[in-house]
Protein backbone atom coordinates (compact mmCIF):
# COMPACT_ATOMS: atom_id res chain seq x y z
CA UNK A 1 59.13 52.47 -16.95
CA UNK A 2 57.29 49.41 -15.48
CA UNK A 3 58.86 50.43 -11.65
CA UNK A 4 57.25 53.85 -12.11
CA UNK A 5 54.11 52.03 -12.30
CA UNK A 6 55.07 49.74 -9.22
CA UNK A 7 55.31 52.88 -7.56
CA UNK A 8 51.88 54.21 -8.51
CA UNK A 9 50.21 51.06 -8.10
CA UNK A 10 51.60 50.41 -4.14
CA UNK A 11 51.20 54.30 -3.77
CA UNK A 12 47.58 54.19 -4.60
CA UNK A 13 46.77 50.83 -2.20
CA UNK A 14 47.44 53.12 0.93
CA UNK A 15 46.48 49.35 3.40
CA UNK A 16 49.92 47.52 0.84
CA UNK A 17 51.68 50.93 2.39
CA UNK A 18 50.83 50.67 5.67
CA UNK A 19 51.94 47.16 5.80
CA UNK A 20 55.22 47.68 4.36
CA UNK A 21 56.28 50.14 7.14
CA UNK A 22 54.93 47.57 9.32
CA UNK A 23 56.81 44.51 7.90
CA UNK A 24 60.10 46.40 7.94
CA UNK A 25 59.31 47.35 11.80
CA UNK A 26 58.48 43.49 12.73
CA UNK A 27 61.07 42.18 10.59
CA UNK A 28 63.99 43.87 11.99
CA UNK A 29 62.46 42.94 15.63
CA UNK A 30 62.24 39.10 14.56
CA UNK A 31 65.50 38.85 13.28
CA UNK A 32 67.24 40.66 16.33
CA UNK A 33 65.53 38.43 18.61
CA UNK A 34 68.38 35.04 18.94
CA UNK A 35 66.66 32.07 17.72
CA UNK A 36 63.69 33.43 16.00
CA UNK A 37 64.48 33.85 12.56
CA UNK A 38 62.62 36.08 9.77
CA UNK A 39 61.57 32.48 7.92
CA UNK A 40 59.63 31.44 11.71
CA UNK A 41 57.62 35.12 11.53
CA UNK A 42 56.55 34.64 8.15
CA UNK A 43 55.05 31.17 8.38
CA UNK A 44 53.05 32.11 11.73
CA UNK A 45 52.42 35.41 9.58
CA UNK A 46 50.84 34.04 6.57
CA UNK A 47 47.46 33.19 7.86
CA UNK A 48 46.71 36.86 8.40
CA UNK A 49 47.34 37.23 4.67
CA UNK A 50 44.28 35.38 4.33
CA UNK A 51 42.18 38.53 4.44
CA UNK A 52 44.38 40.99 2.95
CA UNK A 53 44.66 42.02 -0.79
CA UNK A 54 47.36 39.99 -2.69
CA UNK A 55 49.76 43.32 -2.93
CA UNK A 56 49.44 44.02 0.83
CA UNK A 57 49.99 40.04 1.69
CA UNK A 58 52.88 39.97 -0.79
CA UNK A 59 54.57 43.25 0.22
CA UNK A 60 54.01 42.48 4.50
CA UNK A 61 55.85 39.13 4.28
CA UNK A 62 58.72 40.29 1.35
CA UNK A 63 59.61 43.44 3.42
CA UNK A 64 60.01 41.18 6.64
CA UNK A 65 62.37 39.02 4.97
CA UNK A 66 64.49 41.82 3.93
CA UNK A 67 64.53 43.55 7.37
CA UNK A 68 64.74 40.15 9.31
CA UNK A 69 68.29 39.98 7.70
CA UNK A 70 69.61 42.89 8.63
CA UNK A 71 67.75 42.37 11.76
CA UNK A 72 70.02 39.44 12.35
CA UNK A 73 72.79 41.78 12.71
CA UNK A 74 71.68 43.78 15.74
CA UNK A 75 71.78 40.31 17.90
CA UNK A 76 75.47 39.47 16.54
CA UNK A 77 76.77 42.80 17.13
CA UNK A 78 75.40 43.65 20.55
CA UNK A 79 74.79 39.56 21.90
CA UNK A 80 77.35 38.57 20.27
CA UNK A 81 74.65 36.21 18.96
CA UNK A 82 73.86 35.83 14.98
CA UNK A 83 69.70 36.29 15.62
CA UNK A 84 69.63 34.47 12.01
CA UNK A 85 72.07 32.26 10.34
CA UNK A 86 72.94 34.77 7.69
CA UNK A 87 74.79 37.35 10.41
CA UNK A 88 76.88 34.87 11.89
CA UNK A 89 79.93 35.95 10.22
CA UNK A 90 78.87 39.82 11.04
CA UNK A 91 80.01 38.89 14.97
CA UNK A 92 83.38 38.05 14.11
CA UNK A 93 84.17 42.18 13.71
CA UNK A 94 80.78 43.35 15.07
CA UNK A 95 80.93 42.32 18.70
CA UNK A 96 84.73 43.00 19.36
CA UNK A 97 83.39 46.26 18.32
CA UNK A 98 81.37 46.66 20.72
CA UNK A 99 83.67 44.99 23.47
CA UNK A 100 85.76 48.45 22.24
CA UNK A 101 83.19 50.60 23.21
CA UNK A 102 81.86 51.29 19.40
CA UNK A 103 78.71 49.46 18.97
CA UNK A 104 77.41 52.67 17.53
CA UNK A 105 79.55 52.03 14.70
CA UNK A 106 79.27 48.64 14.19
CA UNK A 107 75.26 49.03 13.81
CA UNK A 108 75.71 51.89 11.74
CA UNK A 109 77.78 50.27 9.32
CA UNK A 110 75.87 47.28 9.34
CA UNK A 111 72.90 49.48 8.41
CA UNK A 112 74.61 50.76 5.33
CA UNK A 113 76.30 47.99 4.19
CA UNK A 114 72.58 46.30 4.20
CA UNK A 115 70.78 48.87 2.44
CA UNK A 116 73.58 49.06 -0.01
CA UNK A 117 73.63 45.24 -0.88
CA UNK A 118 69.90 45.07 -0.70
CA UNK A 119 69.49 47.89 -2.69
CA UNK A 120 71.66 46.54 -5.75
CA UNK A 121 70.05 43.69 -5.07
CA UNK A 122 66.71 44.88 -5.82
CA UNK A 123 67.76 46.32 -9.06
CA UNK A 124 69.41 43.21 -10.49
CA UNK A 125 65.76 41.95 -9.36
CA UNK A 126 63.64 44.68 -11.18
CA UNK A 127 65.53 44.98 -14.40
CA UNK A 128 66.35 40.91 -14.80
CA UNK A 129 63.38 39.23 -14.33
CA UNK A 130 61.05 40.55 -16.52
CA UNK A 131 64.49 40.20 -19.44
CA UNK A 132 64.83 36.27 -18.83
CA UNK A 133 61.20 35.88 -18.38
CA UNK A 134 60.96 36.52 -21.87
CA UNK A 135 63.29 33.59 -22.31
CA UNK A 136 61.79 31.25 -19.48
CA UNK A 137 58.17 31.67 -21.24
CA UNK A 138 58.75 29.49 -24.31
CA UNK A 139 60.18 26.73 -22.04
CA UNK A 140 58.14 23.77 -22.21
CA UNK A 141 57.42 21.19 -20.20
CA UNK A 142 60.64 18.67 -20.19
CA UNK A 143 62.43 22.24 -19.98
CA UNK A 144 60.33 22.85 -16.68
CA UNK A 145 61.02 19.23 -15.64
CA UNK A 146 64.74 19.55 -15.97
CA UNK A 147 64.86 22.54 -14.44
CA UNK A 148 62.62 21.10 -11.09
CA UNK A 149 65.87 18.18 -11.54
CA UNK A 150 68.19 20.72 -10.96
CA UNK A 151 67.01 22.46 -8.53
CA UNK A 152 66.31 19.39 -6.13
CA UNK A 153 70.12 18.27 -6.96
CA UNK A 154 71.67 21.82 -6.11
CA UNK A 155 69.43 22.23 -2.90
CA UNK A 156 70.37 18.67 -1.61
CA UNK A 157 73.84 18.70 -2.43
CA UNK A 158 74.40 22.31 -1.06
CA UNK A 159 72.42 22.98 2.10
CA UNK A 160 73.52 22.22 4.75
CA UNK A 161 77.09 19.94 5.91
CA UNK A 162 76.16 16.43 4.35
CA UNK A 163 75.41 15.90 0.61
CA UNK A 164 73.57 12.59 1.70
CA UNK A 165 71.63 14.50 4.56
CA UNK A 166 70.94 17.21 2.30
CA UNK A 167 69.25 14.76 -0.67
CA UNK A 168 67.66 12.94 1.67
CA UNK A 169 66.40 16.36 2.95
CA UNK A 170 65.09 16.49 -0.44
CA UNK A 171 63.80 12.99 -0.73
CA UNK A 172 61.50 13.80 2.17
CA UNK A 173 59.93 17.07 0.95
CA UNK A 174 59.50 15.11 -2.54
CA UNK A 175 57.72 12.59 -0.52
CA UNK A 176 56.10 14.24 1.66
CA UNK A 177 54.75 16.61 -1.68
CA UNK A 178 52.85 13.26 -3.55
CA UNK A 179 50.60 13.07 -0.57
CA UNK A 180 47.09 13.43 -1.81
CA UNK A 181 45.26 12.84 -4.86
CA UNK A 182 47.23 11.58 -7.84
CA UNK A 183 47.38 15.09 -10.55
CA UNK A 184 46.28 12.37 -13.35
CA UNK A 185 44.50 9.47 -12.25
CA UNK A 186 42.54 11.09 -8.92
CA UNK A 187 44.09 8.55 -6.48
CA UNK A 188 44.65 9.20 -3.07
CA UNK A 189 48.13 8.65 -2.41
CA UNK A 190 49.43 7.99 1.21
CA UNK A 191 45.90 8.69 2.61
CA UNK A 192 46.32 6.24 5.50
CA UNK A 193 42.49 6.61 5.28
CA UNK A 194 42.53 9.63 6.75
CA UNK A 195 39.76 12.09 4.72
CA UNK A 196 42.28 15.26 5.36
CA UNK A 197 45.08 13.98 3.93
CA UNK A 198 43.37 13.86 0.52
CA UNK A 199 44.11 17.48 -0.37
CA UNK A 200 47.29 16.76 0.55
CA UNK A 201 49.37 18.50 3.10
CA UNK A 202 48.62 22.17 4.15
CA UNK A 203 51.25 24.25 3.69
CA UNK A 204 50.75 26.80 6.59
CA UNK A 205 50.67 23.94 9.08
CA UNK A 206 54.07 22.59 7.96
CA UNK A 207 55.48 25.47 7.33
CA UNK A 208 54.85 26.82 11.15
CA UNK A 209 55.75 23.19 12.49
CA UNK A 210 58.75 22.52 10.99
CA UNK A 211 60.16 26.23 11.85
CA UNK A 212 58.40 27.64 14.61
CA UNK A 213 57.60 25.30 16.42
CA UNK A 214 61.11 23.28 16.38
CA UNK A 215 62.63 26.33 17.43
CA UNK A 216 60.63 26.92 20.03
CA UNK A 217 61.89 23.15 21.31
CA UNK A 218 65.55 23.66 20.06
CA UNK A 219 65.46 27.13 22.33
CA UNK A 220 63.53 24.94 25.47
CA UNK A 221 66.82 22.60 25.95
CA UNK A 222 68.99 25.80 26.06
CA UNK A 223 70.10 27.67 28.55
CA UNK A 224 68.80 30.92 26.41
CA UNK A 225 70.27 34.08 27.78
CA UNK A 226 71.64 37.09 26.39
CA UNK A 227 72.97 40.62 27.67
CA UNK A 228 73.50 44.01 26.45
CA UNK A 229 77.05 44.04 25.70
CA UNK A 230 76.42 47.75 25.57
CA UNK A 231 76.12 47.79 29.67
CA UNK A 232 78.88 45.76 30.14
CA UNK A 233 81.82 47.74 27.87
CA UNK A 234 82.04 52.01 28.55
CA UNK A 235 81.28 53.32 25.21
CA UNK A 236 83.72 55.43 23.55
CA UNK A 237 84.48 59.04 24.19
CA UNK A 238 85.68 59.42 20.49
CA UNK A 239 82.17 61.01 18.55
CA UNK A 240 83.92 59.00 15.61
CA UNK A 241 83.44 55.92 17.44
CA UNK A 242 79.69 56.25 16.90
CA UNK A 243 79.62 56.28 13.41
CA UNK A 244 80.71 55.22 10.09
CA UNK A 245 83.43 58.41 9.12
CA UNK A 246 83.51 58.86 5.39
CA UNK A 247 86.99 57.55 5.19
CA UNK A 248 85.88 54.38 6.37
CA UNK A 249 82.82 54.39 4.17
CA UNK A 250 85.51 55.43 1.22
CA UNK A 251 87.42 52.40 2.45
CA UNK A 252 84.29 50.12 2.64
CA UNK A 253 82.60 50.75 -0.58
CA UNK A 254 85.03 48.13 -2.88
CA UNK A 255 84.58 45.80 -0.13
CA UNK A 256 80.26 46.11 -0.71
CA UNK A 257 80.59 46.35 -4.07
CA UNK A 258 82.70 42.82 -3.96
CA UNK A 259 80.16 41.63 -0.91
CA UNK A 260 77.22 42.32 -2.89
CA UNK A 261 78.07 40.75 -6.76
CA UNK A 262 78.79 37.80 -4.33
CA UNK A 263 75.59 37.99 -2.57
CA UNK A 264 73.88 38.39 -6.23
CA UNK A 265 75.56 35.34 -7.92
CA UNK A 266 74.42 32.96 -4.66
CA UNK A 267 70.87 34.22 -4.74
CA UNK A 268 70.08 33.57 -8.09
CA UNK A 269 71.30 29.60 -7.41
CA UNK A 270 68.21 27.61 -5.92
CA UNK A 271 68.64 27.27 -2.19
CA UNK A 272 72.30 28.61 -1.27
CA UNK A 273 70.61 31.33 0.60
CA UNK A 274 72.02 34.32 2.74
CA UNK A 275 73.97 32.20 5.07
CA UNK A 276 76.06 30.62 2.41
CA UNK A 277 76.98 34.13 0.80
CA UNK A 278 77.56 35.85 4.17
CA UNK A 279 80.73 33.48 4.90
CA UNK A 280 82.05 33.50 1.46
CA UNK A 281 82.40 37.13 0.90
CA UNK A 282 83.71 37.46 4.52
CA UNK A 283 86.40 35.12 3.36
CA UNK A 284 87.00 36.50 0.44
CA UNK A 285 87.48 39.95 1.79
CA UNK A 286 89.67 39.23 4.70
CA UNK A 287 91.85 36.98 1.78
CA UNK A 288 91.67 40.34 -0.22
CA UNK A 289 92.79 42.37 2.95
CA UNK A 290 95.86 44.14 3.24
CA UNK A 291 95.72 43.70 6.83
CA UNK A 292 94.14 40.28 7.73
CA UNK A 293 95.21 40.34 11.41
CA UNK A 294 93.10 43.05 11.79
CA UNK A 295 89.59 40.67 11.14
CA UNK A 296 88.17 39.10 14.00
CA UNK A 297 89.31 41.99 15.99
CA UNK A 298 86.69 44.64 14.92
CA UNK A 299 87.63 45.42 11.50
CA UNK A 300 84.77 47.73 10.40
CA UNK A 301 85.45 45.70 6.49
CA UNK A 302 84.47 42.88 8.29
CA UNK A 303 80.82 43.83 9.39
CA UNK A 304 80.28 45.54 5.85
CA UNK A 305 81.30 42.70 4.03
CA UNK A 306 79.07 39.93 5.58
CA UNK A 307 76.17 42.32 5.61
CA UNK A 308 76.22 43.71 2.02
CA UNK A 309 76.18 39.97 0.63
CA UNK A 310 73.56 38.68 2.74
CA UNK A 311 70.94 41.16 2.02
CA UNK A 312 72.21 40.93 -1.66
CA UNK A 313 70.71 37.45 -1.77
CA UNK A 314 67.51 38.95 -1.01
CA UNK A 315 66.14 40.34 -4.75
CA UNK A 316 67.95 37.65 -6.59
CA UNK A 317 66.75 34.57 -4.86
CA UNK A 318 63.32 35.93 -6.25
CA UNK A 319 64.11 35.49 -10.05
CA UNK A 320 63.88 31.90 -10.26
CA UNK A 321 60.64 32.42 -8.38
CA UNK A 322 59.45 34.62 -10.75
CA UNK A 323 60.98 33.57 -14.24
CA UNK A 324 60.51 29.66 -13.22
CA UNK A 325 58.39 29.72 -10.79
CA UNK A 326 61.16 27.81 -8.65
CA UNK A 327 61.79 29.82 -5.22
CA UNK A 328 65.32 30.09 -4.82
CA UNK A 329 65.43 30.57 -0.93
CA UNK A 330 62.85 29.23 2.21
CA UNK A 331 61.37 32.64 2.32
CA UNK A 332 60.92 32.43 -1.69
CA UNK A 333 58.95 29.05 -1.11
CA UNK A 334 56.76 30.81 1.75
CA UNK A 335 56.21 33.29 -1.04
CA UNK A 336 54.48 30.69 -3.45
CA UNK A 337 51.89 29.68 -1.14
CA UNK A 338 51.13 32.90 -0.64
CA UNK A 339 50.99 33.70 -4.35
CA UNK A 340 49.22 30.73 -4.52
CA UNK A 341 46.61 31.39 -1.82
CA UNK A 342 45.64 34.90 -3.60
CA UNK A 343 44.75 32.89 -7.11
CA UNK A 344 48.40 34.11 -8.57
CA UNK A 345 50.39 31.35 -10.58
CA UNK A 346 54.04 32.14 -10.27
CA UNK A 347 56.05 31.50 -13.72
CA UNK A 348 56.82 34.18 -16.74
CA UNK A 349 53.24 34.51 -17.28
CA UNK A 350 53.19 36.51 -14.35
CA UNK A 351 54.78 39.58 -15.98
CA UNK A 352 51.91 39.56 -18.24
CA UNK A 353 48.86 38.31 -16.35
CA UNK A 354 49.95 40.40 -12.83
CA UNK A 355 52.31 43.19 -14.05
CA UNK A 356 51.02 45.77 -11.82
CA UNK A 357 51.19 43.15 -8.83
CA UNK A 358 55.00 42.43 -9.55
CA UNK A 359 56.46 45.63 -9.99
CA UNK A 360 54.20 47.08 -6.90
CA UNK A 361 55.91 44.29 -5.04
CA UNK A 362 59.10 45.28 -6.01
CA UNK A 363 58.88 48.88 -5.48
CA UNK A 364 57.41 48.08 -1.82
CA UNK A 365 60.94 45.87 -1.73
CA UNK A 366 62.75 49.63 -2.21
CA UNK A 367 60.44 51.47 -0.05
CA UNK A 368 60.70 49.09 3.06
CA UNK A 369 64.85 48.79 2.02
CA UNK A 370 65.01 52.62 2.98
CA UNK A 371 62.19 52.32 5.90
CA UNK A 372 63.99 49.11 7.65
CA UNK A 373 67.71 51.35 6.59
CA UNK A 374 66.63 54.17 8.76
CA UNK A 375 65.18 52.26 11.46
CA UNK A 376 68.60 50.32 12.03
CA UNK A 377 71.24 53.00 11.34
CA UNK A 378 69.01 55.54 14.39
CA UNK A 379 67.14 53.27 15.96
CA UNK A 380 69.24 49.99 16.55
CA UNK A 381 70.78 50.22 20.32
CA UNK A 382 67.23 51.27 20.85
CA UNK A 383 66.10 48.42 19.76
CA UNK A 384 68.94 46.22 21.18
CA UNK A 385 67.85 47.39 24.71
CA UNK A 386 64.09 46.86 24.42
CA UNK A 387 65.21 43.17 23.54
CA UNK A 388 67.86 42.45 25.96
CA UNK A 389 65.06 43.68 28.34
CA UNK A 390 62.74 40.67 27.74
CA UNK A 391 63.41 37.31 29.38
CA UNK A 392 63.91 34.62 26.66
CA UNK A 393 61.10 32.44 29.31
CA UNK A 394 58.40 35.05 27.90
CA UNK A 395 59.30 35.06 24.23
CA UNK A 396 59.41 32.07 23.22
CA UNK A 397 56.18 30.64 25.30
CA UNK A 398 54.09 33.31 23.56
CA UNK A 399 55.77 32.23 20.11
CA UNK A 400 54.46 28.91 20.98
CA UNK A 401 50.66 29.47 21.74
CA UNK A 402 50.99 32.42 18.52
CA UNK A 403 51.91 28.80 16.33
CA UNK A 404 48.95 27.14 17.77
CA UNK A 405 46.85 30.19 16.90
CA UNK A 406 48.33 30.70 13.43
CA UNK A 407 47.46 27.01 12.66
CA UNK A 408 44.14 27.00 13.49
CA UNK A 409 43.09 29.91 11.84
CA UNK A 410 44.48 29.11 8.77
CA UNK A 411 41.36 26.99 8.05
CA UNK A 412 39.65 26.78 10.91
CA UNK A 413 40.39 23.01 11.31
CA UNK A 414 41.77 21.15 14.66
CA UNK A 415 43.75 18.65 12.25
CA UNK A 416 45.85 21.92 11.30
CA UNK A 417 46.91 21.87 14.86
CA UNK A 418 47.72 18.29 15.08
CA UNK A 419 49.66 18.28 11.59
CA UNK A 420 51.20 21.37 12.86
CA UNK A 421 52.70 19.44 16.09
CA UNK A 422 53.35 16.16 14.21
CA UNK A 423 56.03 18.48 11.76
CA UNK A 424 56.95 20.50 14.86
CA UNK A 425 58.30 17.04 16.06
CA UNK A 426 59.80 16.35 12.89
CA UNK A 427 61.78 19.29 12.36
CA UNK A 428 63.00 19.30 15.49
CA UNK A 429 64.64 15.45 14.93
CA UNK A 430 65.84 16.94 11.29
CA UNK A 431 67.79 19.73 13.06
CA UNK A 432 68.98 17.85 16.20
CA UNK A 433 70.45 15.25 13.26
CA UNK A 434 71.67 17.84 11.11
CA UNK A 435 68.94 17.10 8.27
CA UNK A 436 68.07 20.44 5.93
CA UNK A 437 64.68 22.01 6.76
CA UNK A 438 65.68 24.41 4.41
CA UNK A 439 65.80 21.84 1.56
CA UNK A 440 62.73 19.66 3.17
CA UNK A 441 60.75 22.80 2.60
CA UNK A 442 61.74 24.28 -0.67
CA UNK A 443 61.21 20.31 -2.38
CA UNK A 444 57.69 20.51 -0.66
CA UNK A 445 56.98 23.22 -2.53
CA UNK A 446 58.29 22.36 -5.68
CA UNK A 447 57.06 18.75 -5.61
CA UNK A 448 53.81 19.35 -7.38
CA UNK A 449 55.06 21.52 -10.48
CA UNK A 450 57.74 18.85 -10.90
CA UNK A 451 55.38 15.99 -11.06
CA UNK A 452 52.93 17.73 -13.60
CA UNK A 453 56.11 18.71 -15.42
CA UNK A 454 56.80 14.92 -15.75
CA UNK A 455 53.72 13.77 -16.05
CA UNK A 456 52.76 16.42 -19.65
CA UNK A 457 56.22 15.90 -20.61
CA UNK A 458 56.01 11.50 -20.64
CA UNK A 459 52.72 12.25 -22.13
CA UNK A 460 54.12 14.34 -25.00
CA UNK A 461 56.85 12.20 -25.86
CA UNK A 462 57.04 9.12 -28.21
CA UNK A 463 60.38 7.65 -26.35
CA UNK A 464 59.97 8.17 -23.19
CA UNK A 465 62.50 10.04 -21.01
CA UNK A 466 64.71 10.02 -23.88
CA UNK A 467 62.37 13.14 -23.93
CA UNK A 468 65.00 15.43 -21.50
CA UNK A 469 67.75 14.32 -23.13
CA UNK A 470 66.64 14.95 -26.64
CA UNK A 471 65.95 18.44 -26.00
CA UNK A 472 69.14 20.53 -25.44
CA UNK A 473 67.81 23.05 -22.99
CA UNK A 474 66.55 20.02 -20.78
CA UNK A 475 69.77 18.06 -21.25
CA UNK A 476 71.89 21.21 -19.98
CA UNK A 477 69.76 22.04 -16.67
CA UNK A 478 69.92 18.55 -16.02
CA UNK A 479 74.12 18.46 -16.56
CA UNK A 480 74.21 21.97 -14.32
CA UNK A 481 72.48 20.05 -11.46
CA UNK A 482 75.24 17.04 -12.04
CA UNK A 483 77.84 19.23 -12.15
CA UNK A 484 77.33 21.20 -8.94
CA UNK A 485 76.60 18.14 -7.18
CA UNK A 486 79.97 16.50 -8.26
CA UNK A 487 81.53 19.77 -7.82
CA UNK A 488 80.08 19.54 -3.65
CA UNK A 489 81.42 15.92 -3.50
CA UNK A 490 85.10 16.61 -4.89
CA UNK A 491 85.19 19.77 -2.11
CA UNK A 492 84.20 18.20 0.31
CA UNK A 493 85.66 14.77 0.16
CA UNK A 494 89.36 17.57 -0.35
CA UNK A 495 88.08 19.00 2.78
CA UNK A 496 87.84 15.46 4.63
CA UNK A 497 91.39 14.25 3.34
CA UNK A 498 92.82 17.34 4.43
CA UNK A 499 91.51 16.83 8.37
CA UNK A 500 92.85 13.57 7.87
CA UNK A 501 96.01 14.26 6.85
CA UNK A 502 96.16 17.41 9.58
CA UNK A 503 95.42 14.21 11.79
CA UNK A 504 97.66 12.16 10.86
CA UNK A 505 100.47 15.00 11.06
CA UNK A 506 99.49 15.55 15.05
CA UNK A 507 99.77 11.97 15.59
């Protein structure tokens, strides 16, 4: 089997090893600390991959993402404080939990429930996208084209509250993607005259302004504080309060099995990410519930459920990475420039050209699954005190001069730095307006394959963009895009009449 391989090929790289255990130790730190997200640590991160071997770049920044979502959980359970977006339903059962005195088995269910969801996850991952690669390779260019359409429409219709925020999210990353020279002609596009710009934007330098560095100024006009909920509630005298009894895991395991197709089926759509599936399957399960009252009130369902989706997402959101070269998530999209940095061209060639690569990727996914696992279900009030034990005033400064640092040495160039500070700027107005960053990013990244897409496909065909709609493949990518944007409008436009009525009512 081609995992078995993985396996030997990360087993014999002992550095890819070493940085696994490592990624699943700093990811689960990163995501427990509130306001610093997994996404943040992997853009300041990526410049170090610079001088490391593509499966020990690959496998340090994959594993962090994995842990940094489960690390999220830690924060919400014992701050009562989601350290990433995707645990903020986990709080709504995990820190009454802890207000009861059982924060031992809040963490420890959140541990399994992760490892569980990731873990399926992961398999969907290994054993799907080398099947509709095989599909995905005799695509051709309007194919590609259509399917760069659809993904821009799905990310800025979905992300985020506003359809129209969310395209224009899009609009900007497209734009912001053309700087440069011109793929065809060798124009400079949107040079300003400025000799840099002419390669076009640097990725690292965006990447750490837009979310480092606008968290770092989102955090500054907060009152940032958090407290060990642990020192402020008597734990339990029960020993069954401090863990996840097998009756309870009995109980659980429909609920993650539910949690996690949920978490599968948003991951493999283009930029509904963790968040999105966290809420959903927390919705649907207390719906499910024979006992709703009991959510919100430190239902152990209701910590399993959130976490089991939201690491699901994890795996999936890879395939269209891999199959279509299309990341489906804003860690996915970090993922391509790294790919892209170590000579690797993402698409279903990549099962052929870099077999060995992928599957050791995807076995270091399983091995830092277990390693990030274990480190939560022993080691998280361990970790929870170590954090509530630094003052936010010292994190966050020393995240700040780390950006600076991580800019610089991505190529050694001082218009890094500014570029860095100019996005750092921008993202910050995005997110203090509500625009996507999320979808800003992931159109960034996609903007280039798009336009070549195009460009070969108009060249190929003798009527134009009559092109996409004369092949059948195109055409339908192109309708699936339509159709989940119209889909977005009619819920939400239901969701606006209904505050209006409930308005309407009170007055």
């Amino acid at each position: 089997m081609d995992i078995v391989v993985g396996f030997q090929t990360l087993f014999s790289n002992p550095s890819a090893l070493m940085f696994v255990f490592l990624g699943a130790f700093v990811g689960v730190v990163v995501g427990a600390l509130p306001g610093l997200t997994a996404s943040a640590a992997i853009a300041m991160l990526v410049p170090v991959t610079f001088y490391l071997d593509p499966l020990s770049a690959l496998a340090f920044l994959y594993v962090i993402g994995k842990a940094g979502r489960f690390g999220g959980s830690i924060a919400a359970i014992l701050f009562n404080t989601p350290g990433t977006a995707s645990s903020a339903a986990t709080m709504q059962d995990g820190y009454p939990l802890t207000q009861q005195g059982k924060s031992g088995k809040a963490l420890k269910t959140a541990s399994i429930a992760s490892v569980f969801g990731d873990f399926s996850g992961e398999l969907v991952l290994i054993f799907g996208a080398a099947a509709i690669a095989v599909y995905t390779a005799h695509m051709g260019p309007p194919e590609y084209f259509a399917v760069y359409v659809m993904a821009f429409v799905v990310i800025g219709s979905v992300i985020g509250k506003s359809i129209i925020k969310g395209l224009l999210s899009t609009l900007l990353g497209i734009l912001c993607g053309t700087v440069g020279l011109d793929p065809i002609t060798g124009d400079t596009r949107f040079g300003f005259g400025i000799l840099e710009l002419e390669g076009g934007l640097s990725l690292v330098p965006l990447l750490i302004g837009v979310f480092v560095i606008s968290e770092v100024l989102v955090q500054a006009e907060q009152d940032t504080r958090w407290s060990h909920a642990d020192r402020q509630q008597a734990k339990s005298g029960d020993p069954t309060d401090h863990y996840m009894t097998f009756r309870e895991f009995k109980n659980c395991l429909p609920v993650m099995s539910r949690s996690t197709l949920v978490g599968t089926l948003v991951g493999l759509m283009p930029g509904l990410g963790s968040a999105v599936a966290c809420f959903v399957a927390y919705g649907e399960e207390k719906r499910r519930s024979k006992h709703p009252e009991r959510w919100g009130k430190g239902a152990v369902e209701g910590v399993a459920a959130p976490e089991a989706s939201n690491n699901a997402v994890s795996g999936p959101s890879m395939i269209p990475l891999l199959t279509l070269g299309i990341p489906g998530s804003t860690i996915a999209a970090i993922l391509t420039g790294v790919f892209l940095i170590h000579g690797i061209i993402v698409g279903p060639e990549i099962f052929t050209d870099s077999r060995d690569l992928v599957f050791g990727l995807f076995a270091a996914g399983l091995i830092g699954i277990a390693v990030y696992g274990l480190m939560g279900y022993f080691g998280g009030p361990l970790i929870g005190r170590a954090i509530s034990g630094v003052p936010a005033r010292l994190i966050y400064p020393f995240v700040f001069l780390t950006a600076f640092i991580a800019a610089y040495s991505s190529s050694s160039n001082t218009f890094d730095i500014v570029l860095m500070s100019i996005f750092g700027i921008f993202g910050y107005a995005m997110r203090r307006f509500d625009f996507s960053t999320a979808a800003f990013i992931i159109a960034f990244v996609l903007t280039k394959g798009a336009e070549e897409a195009l460009r070969q496909s108009l060249i190929m065909s003798d009527s134009g963009v009559m092109i996409f709609v004369e092949r059948p493949v195109a055409l339908a990518f192109i309708v699936v895009g339509l159709l989940v944007m119209v889909g977005r409008a009619v819920a939400v436009a239901r969701q606006w009449n209904g505050q209006t009525g409930a308005a309407s009512n009170v007055e």
